[in-house]
Protein backbone atom coordinates (compact mmCIF):
# COMPACT_ATOMS: atom_id res chain seq x y z
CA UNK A 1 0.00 0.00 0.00
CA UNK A 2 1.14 3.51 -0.67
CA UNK A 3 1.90 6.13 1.74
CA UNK A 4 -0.38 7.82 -0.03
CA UNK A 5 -3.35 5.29 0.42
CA UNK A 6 -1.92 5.14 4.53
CA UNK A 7 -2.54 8.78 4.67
CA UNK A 8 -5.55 8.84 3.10
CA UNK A 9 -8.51 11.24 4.82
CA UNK A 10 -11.45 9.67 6.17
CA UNK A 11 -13.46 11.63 3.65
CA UNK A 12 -11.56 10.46 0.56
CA UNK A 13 -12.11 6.91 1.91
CA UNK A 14 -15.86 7.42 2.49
CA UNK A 15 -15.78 9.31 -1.37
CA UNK A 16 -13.78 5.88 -3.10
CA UNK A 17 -16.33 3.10 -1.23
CA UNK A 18 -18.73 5.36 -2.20
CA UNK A 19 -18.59 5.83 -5.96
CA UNK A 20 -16.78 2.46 -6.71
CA UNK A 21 -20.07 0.65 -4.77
CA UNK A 22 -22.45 3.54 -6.89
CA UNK A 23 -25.22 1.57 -9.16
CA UNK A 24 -23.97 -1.99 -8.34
CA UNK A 25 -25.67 -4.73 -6.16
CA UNK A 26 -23.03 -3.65 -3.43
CA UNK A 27 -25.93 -0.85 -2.71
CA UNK A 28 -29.01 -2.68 -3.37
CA UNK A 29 -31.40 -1.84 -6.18
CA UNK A 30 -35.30 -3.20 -7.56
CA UNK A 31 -35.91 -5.45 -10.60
CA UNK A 32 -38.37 -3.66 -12.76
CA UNK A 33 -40.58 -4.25 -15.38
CA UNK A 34 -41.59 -2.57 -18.41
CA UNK A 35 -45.33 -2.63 -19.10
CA UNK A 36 -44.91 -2.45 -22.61
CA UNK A 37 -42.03 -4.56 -23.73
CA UNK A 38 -42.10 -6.78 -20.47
CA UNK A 39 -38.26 -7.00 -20.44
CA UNK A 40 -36.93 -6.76 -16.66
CA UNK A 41 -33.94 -5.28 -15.45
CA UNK A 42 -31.91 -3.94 -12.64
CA UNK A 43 -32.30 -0.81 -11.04
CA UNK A 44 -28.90 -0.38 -8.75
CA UNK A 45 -29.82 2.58 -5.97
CA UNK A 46 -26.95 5.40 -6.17
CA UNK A 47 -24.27 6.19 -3.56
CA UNK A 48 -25.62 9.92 -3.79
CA UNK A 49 -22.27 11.04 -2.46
CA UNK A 50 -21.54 14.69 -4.05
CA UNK A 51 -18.16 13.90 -5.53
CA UNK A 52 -19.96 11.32 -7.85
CA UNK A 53 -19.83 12.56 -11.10
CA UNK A 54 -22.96 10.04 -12.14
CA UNK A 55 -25.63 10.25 -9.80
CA UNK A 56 -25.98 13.87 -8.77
CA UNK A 57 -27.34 15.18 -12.06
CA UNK A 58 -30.74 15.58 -10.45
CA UNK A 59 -29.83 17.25 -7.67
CA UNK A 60 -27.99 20.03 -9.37
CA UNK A 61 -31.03 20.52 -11.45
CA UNK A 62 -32.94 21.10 -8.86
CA UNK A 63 -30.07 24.04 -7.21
CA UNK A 64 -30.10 25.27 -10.31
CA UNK A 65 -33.80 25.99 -10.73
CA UNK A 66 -33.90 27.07 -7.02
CA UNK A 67 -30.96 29.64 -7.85
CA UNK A 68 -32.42 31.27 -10.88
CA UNK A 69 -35.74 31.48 -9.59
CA UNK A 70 -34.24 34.37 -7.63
CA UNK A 71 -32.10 35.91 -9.79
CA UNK A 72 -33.55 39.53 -10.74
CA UNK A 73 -34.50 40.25 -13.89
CA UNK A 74 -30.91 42.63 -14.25
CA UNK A 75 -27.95 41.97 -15.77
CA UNK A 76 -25.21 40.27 -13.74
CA UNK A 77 -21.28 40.71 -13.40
CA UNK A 78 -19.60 37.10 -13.18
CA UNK A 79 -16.13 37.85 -10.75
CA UNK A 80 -13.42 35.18 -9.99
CA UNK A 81 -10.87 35.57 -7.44
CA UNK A 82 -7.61 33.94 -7.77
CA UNK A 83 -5.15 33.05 -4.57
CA UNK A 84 -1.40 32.83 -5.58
CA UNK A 85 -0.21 29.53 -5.94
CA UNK A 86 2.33 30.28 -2.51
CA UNK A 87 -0.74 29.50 -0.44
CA UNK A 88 -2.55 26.83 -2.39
CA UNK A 89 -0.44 24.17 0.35
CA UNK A 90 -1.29 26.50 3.54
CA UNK A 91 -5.37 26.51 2.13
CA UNK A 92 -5.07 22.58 1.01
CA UNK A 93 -3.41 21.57 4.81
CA UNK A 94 -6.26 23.77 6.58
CA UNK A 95 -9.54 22.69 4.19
CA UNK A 96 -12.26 22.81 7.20
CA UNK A 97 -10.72 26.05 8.40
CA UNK A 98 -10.08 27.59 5.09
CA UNK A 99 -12.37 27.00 2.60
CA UNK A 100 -15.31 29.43 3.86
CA UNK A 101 -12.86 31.83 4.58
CA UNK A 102 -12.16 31.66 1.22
CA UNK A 103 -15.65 32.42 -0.28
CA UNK A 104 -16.50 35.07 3.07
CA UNK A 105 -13.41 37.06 2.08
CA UNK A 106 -14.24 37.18 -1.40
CA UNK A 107 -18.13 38.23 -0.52
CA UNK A 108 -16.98 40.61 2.01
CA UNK A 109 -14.36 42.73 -0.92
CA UNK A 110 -17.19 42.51 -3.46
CA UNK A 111 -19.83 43.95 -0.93
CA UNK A 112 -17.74 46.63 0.69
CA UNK A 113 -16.14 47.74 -3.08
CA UNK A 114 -19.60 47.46 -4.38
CA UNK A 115 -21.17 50.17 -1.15
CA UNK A 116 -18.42 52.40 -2.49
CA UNK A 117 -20.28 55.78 -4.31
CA UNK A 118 -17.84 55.73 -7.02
CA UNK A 119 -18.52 52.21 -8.33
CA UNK A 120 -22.30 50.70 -7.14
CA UNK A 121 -22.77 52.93 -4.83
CA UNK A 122 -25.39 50.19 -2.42
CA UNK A 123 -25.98 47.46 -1.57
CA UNK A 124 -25.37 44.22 -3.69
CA UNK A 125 -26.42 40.13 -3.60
CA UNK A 126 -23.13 37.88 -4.00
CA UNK A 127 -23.75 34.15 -4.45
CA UNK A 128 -20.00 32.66 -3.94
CA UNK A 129 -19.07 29.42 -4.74
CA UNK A 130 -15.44 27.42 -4.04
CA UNK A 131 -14.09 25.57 -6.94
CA UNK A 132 -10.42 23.47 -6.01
CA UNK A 133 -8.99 22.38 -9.14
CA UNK A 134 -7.76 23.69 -12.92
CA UNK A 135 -9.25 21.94 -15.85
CA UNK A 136 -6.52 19.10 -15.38
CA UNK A 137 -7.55 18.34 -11.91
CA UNK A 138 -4.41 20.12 -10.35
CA UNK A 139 -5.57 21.53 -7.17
CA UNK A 140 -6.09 25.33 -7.86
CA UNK A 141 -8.55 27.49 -5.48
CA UNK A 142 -10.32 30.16 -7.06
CA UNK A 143 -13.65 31.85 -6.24
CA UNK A 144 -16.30 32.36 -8.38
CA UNK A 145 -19.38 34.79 -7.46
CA UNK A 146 -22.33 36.38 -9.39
CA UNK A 147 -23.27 39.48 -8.75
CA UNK A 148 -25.96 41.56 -9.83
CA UNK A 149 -25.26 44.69 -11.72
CA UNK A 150 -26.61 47.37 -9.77
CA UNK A 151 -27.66 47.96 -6.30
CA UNK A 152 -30.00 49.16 -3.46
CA UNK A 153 -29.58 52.88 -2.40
CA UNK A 154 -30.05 53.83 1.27
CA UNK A 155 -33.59 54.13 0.82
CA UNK A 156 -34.30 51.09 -0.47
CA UNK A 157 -34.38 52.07 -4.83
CA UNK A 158 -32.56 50.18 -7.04
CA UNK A 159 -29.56 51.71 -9.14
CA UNK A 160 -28.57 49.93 -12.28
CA UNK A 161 -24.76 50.35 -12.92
CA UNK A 162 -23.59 52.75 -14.35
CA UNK A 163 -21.11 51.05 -16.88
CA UNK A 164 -20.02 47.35 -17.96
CA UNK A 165 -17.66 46.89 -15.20
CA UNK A 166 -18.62 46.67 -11.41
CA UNK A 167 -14.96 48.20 -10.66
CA UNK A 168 -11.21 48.17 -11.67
CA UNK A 169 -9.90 44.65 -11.53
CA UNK A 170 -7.51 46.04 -9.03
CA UNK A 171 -9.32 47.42 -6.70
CA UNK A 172 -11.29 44.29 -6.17
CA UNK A 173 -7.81 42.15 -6.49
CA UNK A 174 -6.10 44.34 -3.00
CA UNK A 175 -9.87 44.08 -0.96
CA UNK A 176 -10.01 40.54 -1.40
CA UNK A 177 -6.14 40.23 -0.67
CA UNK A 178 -6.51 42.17 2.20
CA UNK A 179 -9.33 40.62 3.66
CA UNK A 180 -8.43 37.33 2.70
CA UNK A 181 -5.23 37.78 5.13
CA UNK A 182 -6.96 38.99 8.07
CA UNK A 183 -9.51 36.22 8.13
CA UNK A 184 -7.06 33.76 7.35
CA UNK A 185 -5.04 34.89 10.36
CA UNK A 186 -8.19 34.92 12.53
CA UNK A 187 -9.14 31.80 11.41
CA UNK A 188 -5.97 29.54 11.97
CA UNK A 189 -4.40 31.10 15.17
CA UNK A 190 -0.32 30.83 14.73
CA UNK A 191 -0.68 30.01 11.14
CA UNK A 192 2.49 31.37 9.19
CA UNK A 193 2.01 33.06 6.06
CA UNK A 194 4.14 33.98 3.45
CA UNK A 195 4.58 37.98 3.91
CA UNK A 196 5.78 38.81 0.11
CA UNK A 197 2.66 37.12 -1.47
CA UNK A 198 0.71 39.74 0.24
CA UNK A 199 2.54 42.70 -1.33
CA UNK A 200 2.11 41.47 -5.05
CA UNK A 201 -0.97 41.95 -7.42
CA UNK A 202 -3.42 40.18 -6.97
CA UNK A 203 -5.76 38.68 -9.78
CA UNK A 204 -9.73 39.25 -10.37
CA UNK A 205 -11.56 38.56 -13.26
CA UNK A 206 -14.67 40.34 -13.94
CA UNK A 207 -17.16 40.77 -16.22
CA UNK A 208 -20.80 40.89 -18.06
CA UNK A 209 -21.40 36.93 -19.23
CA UNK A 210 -22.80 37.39 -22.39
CA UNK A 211 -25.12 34.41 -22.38
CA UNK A 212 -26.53 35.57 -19.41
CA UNK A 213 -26.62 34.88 -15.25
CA UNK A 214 -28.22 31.48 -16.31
CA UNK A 215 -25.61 30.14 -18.02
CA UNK A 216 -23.18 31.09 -15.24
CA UNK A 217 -25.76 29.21 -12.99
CA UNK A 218 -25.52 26.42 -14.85
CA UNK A 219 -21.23 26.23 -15.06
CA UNK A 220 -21.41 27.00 -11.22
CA UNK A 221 -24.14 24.33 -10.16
CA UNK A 222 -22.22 21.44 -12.45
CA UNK A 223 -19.50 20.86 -9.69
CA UNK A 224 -21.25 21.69 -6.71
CA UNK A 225 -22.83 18.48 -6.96
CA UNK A 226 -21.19 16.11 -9.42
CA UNK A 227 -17.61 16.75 -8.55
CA UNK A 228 -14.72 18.51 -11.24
CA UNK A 229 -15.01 15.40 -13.49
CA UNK A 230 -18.14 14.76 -15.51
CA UNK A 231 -18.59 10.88 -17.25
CA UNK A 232 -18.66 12.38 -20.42
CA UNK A 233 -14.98 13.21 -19.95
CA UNK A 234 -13.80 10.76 -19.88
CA UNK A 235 -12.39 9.01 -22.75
CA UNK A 236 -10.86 5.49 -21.51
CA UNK A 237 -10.04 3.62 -18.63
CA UNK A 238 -7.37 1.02 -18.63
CA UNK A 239 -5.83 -1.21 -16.08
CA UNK A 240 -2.96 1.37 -15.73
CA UNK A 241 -4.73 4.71 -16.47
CA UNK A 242 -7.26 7.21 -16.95
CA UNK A 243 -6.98 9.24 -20.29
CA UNK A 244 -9.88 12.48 -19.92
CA UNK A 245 -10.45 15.46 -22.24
CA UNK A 246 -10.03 19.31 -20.78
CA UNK A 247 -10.65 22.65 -22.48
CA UNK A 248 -7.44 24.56 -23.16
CA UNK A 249 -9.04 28.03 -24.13
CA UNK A 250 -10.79 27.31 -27.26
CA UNK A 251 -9.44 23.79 -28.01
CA UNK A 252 -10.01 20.34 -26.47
CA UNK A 253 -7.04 17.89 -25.50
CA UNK A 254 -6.41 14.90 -23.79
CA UNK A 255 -4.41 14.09 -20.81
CA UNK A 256 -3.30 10.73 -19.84
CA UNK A 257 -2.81 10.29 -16.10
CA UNK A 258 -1.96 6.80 -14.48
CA UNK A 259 -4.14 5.77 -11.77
CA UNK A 260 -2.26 6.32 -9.11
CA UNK A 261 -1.92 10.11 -9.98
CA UNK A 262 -5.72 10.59 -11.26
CA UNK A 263 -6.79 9.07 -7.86
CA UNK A 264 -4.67 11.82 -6.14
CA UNK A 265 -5.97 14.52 -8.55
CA UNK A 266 -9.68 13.57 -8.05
CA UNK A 267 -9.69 13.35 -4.14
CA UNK A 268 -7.83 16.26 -3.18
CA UNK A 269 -10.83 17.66 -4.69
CA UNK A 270 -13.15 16.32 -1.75
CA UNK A 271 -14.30 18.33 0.94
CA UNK A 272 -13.90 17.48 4.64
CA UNK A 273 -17.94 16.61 5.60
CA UNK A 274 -20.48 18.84 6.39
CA UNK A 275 -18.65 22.42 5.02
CA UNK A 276 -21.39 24.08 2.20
CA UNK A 277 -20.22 24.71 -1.35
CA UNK A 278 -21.87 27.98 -1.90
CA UNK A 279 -22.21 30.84 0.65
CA UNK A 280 -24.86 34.05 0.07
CA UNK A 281 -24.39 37.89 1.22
CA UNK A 282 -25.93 40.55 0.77
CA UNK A 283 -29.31 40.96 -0.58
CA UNK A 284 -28.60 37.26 -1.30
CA UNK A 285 -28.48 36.84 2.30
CA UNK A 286 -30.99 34.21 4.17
CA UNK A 287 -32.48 37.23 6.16
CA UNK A 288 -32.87 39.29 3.31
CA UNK A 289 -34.79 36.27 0.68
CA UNK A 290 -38.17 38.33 1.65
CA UNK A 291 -36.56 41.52 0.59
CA UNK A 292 -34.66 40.38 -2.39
CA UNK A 293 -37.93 38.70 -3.92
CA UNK A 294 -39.94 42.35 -3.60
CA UNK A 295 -37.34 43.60 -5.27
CA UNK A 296 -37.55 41.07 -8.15
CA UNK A 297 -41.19 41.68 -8.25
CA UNK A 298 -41.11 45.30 -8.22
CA UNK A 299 -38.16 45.11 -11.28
CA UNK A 300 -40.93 42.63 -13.09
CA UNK A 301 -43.51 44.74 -12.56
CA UNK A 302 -41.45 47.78 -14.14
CA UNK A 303 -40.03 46.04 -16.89
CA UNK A 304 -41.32 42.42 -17.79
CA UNK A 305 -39.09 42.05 -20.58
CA UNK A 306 -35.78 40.44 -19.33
CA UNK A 307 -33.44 40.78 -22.33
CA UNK A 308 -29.87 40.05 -20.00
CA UNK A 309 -30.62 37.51 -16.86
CA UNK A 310 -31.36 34.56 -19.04
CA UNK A 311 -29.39 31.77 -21.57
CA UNK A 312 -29.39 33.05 -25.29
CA UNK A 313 -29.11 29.09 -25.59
CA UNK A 314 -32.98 27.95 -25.91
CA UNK A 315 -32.78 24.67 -22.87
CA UNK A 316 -34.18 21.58 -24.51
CA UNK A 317 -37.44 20.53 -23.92
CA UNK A 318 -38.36 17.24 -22.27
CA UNK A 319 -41.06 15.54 -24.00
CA UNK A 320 -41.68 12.76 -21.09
CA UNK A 321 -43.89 13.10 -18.82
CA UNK A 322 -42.07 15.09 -16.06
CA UNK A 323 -44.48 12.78 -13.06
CA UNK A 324 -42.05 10.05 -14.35
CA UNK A 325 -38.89 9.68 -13.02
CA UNK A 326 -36.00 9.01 -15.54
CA UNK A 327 -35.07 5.61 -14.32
CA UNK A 328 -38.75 4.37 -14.71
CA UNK A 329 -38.59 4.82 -18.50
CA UNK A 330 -37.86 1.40 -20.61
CA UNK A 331 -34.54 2.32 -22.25
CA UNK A 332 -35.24 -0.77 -24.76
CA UNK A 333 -38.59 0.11 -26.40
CA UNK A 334 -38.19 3.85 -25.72
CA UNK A 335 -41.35 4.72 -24.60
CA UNK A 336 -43.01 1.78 -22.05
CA UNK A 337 -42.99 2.71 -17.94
CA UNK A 338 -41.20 0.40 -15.52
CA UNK A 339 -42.78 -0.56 -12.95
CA UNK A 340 -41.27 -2.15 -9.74
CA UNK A 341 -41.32 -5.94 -9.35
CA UNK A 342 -39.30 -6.99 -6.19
CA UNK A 343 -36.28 -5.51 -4.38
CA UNK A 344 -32.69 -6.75 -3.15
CA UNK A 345 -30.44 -5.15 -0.18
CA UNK A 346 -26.87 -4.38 0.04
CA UNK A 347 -24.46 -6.97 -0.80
CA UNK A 348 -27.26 -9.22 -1.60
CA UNK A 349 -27.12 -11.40 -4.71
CA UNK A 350 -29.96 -9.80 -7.36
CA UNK A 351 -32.41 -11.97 -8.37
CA UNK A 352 -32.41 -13.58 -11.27
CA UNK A 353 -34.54 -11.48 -14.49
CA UNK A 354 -37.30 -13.81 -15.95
CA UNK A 355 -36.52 -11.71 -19.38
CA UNK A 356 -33.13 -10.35 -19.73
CA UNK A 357 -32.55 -6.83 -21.74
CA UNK A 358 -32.07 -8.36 -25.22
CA UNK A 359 -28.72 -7.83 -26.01
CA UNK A 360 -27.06 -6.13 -23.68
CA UNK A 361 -26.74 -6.14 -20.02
CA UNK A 362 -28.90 -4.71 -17.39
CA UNK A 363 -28.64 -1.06 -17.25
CA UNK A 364 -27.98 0.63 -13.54
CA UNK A 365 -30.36 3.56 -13.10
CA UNK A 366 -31.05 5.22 -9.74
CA UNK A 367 -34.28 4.61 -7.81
């Protein structure tokens, strides 16, 4: 065994049982029927662990029509702030301290820069999210937040911005470098910190998505509950490695890891239990929902048009019945309902199917 593997976090152990056991009889499952084409099956339950890039799909749907049922019907600025790579190992040893530090400090520059009368001028909703890796799985923290482009006066009026920017990159770079070091400090008492990363430039990217606060949604919501990996990825799987596409800027490669290193890659991307993915401020606030959805009203009421919050991409439209969970539907004729004929527990032997799939074998969809 590895030093590695003897080293290993309870939480990355509790992640690998997890998705290796997801959709197999290790977890249980039903033998269905379809009431059209009669052919039976196997219907494995899921692991529902949220580093399992298979069975969370549903669950991010639903965050993600949560989220943009409060989004206000305004244009949005998407901001990302970047740490230096000198404290990615200080963040990385310190996750449960750390990590909502990490998305506080960046809501905390974005609201105070925001209240400023020279750039918003108010106050502002920030939705923050955490994301730990690059697009090759290397561990790289960086926070994204969306952000509303305008704000709420003292008196309670919304302000539209002004112009496309919610304020000089810089500006935003030294608040959240500032803050970030103070709550960091407060956070880990004794904790040593590199001094000279604090005097450089920090970097902040900002701007107005052009497809819209939806879209955004949609990138943010992806990892939150599937992990930084998606199945689709994924291009082969050998007995010595893992071989997955990334986006480099406007082109797609492949990178060929062996799976030693993609196991490392994957699970340094699992968080310790019970820390939340996304954190809200501002109008965004919990104690401020009732106020924030007047305000969306109100906007509505003014102008029901909303030319900027939503996806230029049209979503596809799902001709099933939407009372009919996706699992229940007969993958072999296309169009009969499963029903449920018997069920098996954990580490129990399935029965055997009366009619196997013709073909192929039994499919694994979640209950």
């Amino acid at each position: 065994m590895s030093q590695h593997a003897l080293s290993m976090p309870p939480a990355h152990r509790r992640a690998i049982k997890a998705i290796i056991n997801c959709r197999t009889a290790a977890l249980g499952g039903h033998v269905v029927e379809c009431e059209n084409c009669r052919v039976q099956d196997y219907a494995y339950h899921s692991c529902r662990h949220r580093s399992c890039p298979t069975c969370m799909a549903d669950v991010g749907e639903e965050w993600f029509q949560s989220a943009k049922g409060e989004l206000l019907p305004v244009p949005y600025f998407h901001v990302v702030f970047s740490v230096p790579d000198e404290l990615d190992k200080i963040i990385r040893g310190n996750q449960r301290a750390l990590y909502p530090v990490l998305m506080q400090a960046a809501s905390q520059a974005l609201l105070e820069v925001a209240a400023a009368p020279e750039h918003l001028g108010g106050e502002v909703g920030v939705m923050a999210t955490l994301h730990t890796w690059s697009r090759t799985l290397a561990y790289h923290p960086h926070v994204h937040c969306l952000v509303p482009a305008g704000s709420v006066d003292e008196h309670g009026h919304w302000q539209a911005a002004k112009g496309p920017r919610l304020a000089p990159d810089g500006v935003l770079a030294k608040a959240f470098r500032d803050t970030l070091r103070t709550m960091m400090r407060r956070a880990v008492p004794g904790l040593e910190l590199p001094e000279a990363v604090f005097d450089e430039d920090w970097q902040v990217f900002a701007e107005q998505p052009a497809h819209g606060a939806e879209a955004v949604l949609r990138y943010l919501g992806r990892p939150l509950h599937r992990g930084p990996l998606c199945d689709h990825r994924i291009v082969e799987v050998t007995d010595t490695g893992v071989v997955f596409r990334y986006r480099d800027r406007a082109k797609w490669r492949t990178l060929r890891l062996d799976g030693h290193e993609f196991l490392r890659r994957f699970l340094q991307h699992v968080w310790p239990k019970g820390l939340h993915k996304v954190r809200y401020s501002g109008l965004w606030s919990r104690r401020s929902r009732a106020r924030l959805e007047a305000l969306r009203q109100q906007l509505l009421a003014a102008d029901p048009v909303d030319p900027c919050s939503v996806s230029a991409a049209p979503e596809a439209v799902d001709t099933h019945d939407p009372s009919t969970p996706h699992w229940m539907r007969c993958p072999h004729c296309g169009h009969g309902k499963r029903v449920i004929i018997s069920q098996f527990g954990r580490g129990t032997t399935p029965p055997p199917l009366r009619q196997p799939p013709p073909g192929s074998a039994p499919t694994a969809q979640p209950p």
